[in-house]
C-alpha atoms as a PDB file:
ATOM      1  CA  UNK A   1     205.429-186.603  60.537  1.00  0.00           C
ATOM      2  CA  UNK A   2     203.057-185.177  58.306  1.00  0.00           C
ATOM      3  CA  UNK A   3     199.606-187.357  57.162  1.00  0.00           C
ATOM      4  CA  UNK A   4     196.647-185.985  54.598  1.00  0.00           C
ATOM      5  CA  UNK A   5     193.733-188.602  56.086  1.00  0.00           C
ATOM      6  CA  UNK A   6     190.791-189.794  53.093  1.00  0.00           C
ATOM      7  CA  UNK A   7     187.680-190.493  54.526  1.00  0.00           C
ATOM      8  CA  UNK A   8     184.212-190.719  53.581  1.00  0.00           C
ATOM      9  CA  UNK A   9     181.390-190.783  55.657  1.00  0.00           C
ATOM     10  CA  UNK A  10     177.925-189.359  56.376  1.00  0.00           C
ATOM     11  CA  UNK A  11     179.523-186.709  58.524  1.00  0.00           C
ATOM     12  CA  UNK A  12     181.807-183.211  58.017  1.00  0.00           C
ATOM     13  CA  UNK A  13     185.406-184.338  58.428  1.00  0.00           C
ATOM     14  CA  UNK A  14     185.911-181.933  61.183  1.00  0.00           C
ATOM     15  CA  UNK A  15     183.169-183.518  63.655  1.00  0.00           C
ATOM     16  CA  UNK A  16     185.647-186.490  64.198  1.00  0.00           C
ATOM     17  CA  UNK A  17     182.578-188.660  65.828  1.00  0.00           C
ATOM     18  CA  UNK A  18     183.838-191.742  68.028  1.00  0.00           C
ATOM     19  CA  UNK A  19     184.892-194.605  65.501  1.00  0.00           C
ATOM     20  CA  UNK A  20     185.706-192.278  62.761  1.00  0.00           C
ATOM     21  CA  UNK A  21     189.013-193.974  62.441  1.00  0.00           C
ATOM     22  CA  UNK A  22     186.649-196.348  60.651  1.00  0.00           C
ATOM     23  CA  UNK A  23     185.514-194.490  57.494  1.00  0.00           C
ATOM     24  CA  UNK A  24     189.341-193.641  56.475  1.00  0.00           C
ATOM     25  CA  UNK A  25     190.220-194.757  53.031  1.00  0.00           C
ATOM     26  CA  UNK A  26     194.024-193.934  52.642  1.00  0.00           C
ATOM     27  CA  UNK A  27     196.362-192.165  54.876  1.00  0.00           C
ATOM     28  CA  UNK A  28     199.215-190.437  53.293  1.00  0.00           C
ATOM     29  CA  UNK A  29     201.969-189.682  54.859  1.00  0.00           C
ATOM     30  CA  UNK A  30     205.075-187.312  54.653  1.00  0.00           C
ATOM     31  CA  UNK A  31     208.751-186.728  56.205  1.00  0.00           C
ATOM     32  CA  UNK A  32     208.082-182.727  55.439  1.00  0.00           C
ATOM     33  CA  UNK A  33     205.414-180.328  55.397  1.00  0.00           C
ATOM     34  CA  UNK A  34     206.479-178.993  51.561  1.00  0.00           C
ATOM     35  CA  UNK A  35     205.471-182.576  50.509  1.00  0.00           C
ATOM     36  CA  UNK A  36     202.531-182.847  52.380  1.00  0.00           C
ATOM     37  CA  UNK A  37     201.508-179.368  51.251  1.00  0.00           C
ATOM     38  CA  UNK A  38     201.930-180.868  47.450  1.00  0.00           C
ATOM     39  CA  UNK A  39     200.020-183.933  48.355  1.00  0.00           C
ATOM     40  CA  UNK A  40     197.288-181.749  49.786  1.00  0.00           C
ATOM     41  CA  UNK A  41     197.175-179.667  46.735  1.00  0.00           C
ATOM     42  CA  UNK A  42     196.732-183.052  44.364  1.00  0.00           C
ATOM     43  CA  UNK A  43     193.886-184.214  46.819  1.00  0.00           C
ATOM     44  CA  UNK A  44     191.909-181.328  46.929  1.00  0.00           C
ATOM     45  CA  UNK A  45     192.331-180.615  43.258  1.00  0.00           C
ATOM     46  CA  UNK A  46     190.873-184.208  42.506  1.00  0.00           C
ATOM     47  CA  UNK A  47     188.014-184.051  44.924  1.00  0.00           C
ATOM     48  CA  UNK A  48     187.361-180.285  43.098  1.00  0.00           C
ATOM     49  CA  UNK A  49     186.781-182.496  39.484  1.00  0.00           C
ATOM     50  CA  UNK A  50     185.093-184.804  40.936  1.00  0.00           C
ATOM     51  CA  UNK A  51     182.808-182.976  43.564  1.00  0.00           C
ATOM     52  CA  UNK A  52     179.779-180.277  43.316  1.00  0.00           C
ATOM     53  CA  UNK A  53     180.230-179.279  46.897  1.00  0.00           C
ATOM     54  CA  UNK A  54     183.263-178.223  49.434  1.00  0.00           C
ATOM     55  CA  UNK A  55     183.533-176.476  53.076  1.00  0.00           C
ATOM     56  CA  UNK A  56     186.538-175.765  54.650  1.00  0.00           C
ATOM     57  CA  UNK A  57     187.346-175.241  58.392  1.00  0.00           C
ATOM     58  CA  UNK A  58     190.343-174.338  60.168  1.00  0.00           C
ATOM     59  CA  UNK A  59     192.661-175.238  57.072  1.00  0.00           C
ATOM     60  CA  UNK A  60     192.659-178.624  58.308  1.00  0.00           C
ATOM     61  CA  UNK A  61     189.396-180.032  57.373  1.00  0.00           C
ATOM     62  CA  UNK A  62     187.595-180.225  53.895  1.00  0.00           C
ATOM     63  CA  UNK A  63     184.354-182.008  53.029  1.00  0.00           C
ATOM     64  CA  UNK A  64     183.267-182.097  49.700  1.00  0.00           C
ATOM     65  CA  UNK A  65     180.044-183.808  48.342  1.00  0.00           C
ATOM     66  CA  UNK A  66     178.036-184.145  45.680  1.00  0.00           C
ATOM     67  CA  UNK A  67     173.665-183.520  46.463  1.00  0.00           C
ATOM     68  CA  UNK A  68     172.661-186.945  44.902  1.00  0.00           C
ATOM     69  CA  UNK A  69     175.553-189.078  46.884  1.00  0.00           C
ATOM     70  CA  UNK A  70     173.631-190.303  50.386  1.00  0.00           C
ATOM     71  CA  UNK A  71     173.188-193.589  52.095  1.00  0.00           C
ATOM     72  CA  UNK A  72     170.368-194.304  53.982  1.00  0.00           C
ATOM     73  CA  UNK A  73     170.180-194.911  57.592  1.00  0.00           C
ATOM     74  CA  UNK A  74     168.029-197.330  59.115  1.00  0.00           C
ATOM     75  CA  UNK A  75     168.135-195.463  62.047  1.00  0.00           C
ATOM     76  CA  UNK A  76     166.624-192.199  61.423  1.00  0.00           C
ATOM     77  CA  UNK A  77     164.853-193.553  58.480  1.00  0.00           C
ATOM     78  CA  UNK A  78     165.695-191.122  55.775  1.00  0.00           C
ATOM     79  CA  UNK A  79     168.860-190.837  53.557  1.00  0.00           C
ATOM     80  CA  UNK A  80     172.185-189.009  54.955  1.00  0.00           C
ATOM     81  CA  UNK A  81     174.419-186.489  53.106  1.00  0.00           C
ATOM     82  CA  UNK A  82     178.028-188.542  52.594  1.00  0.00           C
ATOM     83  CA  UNK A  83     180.842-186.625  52.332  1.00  0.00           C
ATOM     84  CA  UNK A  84     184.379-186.892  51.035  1.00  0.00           C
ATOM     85  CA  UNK A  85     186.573-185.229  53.911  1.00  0.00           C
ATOM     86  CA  UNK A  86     190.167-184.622  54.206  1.00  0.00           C
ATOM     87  CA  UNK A  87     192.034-184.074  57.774  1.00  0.00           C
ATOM     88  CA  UNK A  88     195.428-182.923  57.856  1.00  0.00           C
ATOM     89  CA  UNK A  89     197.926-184.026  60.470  1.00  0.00           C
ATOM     90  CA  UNK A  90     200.953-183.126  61.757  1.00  0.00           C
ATOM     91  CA  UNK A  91     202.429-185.864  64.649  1.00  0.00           C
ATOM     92  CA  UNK A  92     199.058-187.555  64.813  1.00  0.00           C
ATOM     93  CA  UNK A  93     196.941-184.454  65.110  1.00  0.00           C
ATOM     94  CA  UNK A  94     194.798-182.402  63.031  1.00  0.00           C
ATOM     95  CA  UNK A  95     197.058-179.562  62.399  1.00  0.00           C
ATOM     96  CA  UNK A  96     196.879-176.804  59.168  1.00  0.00           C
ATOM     97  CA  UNK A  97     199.756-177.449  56.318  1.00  0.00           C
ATOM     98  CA  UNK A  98     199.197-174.108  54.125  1.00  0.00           C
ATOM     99  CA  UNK A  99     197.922-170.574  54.846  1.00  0.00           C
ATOM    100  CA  UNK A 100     197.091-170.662  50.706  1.00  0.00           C
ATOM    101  CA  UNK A 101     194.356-173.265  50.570  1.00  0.00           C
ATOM    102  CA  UNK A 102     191.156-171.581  49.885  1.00  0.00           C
ATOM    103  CA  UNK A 103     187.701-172.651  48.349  1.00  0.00           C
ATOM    104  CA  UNK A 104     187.820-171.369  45.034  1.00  0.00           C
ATOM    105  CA  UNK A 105     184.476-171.767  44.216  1.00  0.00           C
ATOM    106  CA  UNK A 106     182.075-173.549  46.956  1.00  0.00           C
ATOM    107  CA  UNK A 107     179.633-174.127  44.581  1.00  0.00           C
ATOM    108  CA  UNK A 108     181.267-175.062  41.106  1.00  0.00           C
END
C-alpha cells in the first residue's frame, strides 16, 4: 500500500523526530503507485500556490513554508520556522513514488 502523509510542524519532514506521528494532518492512501504518484502531484502542486518556500530530499520528503508562518516555543524562547511536509510511503515506510518530482522553483 501506498500513503502521501500531511504534516505540519516546526521541523523538516524528513527529521521524523519521536512523536511526529502527532503533527500528521491527513494520510492518503493508495492500492497503486500510479495513483499515489497522481495524488502526490495534486499535493505538491497545492502546497506550490500556497507556499513561498520548498526543499526536497530523497524524493520522499518535501517541506514547504512560508518566512512569516512560525510558532513560538516556550522552550527556547524565540519563534520556530513551521513547515508543511509531505512523506511518501510505500508499506508503512518512507519510500520515493516518482523519479520526475523536482523543485521547480525553490524560491517562487
Amino acid at each position: 500500500m501506498y500513503e502521501i502523509i500531511y504534516m505540519r510542524a516546526d521541523y523538516e519532514p524528513w527529521w521524523q523526530f519521536d512523536g511526529w506521528e502527532e503533527h500528521v494532518r491527513e494520510r492518503l492512501a493508495f492500492d497503486c503507485a500510479e495513483a499515489a504518484e497522481a495524488g502526490l502531484d495534486e499535493m505538491i502542486s497545492r502546497l506550490r500556490q500556497e507556499c513561498e518556500h520548498e526543499a526536497e530530499k530523497d524524493r520522499m520528503y518535501w517541506a514547504f513554508w512560508n518566512v512569516k508562518e512560525v510558532c513560538y516555543c516556550e522552550d527556547c524562547a524565540e519563534d520556530l520556522q513551521l513547515y508543511h511536509g509531505i512523506i511518501c510511503m510505500k508499506d508503512g515506510k518512507p519510500h520515493p513514488f516518482s523519479k520526475k518530482q523536482k523543485i521547480i522553483n525553490a524560491d517562487h
